[in-house]
Protein backbone atom coordinates (compact mmCIF):
# COMPACT_ATOMS: atom_id res chain seq x y z
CA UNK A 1 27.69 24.89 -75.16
CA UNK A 2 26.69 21.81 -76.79
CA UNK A 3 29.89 20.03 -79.11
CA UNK A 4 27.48 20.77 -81.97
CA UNK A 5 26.73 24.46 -80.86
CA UNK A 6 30.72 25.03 -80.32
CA UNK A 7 31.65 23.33 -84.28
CA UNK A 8 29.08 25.49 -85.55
CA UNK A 9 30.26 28.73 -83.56
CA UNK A 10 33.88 27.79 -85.11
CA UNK A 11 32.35 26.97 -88.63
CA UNK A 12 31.22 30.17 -89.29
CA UNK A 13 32.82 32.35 -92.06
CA UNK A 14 35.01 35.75 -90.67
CA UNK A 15 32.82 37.09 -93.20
CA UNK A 16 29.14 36.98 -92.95
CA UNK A 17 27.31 35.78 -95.91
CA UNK A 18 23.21 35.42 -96.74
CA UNK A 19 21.30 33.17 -95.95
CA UNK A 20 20.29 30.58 -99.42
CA UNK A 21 16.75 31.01 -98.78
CA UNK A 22 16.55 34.96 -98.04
CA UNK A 23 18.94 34.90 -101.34
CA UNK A 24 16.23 33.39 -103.34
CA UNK A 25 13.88 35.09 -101.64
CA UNK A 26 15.34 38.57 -102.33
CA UNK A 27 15.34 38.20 -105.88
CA UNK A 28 12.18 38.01 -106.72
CA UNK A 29 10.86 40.18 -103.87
CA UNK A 30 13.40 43.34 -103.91
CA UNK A 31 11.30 44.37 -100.28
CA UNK A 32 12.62 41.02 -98.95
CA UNK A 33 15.80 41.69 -97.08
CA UNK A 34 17.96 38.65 -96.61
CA UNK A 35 19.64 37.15 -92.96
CA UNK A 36 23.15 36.64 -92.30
CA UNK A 37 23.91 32.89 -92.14
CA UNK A 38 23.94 31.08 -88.43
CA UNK A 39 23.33 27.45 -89.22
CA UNK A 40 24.32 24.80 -91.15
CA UNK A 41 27.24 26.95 -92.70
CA UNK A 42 29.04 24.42 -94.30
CA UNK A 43 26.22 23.18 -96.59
CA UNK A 44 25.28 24.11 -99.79
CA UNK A 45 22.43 25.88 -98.26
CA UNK A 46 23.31 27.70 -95.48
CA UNK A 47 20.43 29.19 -93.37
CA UNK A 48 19.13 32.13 -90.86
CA UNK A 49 17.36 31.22 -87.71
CA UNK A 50 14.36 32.40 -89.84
CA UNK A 51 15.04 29.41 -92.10
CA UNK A 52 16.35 26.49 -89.43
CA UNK A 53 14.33 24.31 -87.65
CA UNK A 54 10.57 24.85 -86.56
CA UNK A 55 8.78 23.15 -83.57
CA UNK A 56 5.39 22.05 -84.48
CA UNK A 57 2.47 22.86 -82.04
CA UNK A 58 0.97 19.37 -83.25
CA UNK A 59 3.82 17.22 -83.00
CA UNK A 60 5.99 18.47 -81.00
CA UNK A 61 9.22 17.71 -83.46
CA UNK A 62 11.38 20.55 -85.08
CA UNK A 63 11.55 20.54 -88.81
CA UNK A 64 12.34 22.26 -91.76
CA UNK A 65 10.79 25.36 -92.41
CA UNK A 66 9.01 24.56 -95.67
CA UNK A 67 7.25 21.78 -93.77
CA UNK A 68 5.33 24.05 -91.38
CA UNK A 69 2.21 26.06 -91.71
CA UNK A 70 1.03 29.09 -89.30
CA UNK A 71 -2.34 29.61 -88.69
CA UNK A 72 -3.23 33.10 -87.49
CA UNK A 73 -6.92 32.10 -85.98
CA UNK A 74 -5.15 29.72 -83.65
CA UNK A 75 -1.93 31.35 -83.50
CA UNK A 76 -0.28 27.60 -83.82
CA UNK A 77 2.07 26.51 -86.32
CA UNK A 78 1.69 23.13 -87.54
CA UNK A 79 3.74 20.33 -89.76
CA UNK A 80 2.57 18.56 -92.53
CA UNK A 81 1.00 15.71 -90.57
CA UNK A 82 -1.18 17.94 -88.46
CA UNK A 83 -3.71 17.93 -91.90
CA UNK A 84 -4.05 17.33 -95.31
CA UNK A 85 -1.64 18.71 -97.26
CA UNK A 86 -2.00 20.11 -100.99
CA UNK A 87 0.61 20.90 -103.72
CA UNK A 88 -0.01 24.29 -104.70
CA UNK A 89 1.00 25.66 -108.25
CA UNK A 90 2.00 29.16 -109.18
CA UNK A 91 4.57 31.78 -107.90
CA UNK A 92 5.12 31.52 -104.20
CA UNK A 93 8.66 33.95 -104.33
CA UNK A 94 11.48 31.70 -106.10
CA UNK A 95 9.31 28.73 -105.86
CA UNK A 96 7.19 27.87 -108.66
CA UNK A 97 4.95 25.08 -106.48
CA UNK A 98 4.55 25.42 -102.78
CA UNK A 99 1.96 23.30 -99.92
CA UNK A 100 -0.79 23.95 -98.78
CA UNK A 101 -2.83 22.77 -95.16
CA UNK A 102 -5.67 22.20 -94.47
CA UNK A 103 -5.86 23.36 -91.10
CA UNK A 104 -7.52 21.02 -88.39
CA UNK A 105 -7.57 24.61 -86.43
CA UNK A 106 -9.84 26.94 -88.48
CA UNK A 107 -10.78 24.72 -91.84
CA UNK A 108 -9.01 27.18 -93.98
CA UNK A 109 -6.06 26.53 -95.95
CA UNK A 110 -3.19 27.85 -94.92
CA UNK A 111 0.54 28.21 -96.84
CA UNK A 112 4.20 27.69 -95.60
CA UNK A 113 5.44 29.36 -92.02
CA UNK A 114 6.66 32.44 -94.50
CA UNK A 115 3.33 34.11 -93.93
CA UNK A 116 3.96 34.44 -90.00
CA UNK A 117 4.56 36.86 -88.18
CA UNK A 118 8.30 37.26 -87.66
CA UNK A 119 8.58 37.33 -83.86
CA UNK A 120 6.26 34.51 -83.61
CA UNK A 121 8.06 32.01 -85.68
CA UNK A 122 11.42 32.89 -83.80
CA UNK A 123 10.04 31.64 -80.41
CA UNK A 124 10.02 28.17 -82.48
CA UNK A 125 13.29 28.19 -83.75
CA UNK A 126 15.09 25.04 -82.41
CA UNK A 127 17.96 26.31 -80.12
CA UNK A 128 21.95 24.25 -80.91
């Protein structure tokens, strides 16, 4: 175990607690069940794998999950610099703007990682 792996392993609270994002999530989607928290537990925003880190198919580098965008025709997920990007206005859950990509994949525009597929967008989680 990585020294970052093992202070986040020892970091974590006896009792679980949600994940920020799933929080936020939940309230204005009641279907929405929120994660317990595994990552960056000591933050104000402590996350789920869901909500970690992301590897993108174009890049290659893991980032945040708000900065990644699925496409289902290709079945890749993508970061912001795989395309042009658009702000977006009007609800998207909690969020009252969101992105938008135009995907170099299929020509459509595609939203944030939330719309995949849950088992596909853990196989990109970053691993501690």
């Amino acid at each position: 175990m990585s020294d970052d792996a093992a202070s986040e392993a020892r970091s974590r609270p006896s009792n679980p607690m949600n994940c920020y994002y799933c929080d936020q999530i939940a309230a204005t989607d009641h279907a929405y069940a929120p994660r317990i928290v595994e990552f960056d537990t000591g933050s104000e925003a402590p996350r789920c794998a869901w909500h970690w880190r992301f590897v993108c198919d174009h890049c290659g580098k893991a980032g945040h999950f708000m900065t990644r965008f699925y496409c289902p025709a290709s079945g890749r997920l993508l970061c912001r610099e795989a395309g042009r990007v658009e702000p977006q206005l009007g609800t998207f859950w909690a969020w009252e703007n969101w992105w938008s990509l135009h995907c170099p994949e299929c020509g459509e525009h595609r939203r944030l990682s939330q719309g995949a597929p849950f088992s596909y967008v853990l196989s990109f989680v970053k691993k501690p």
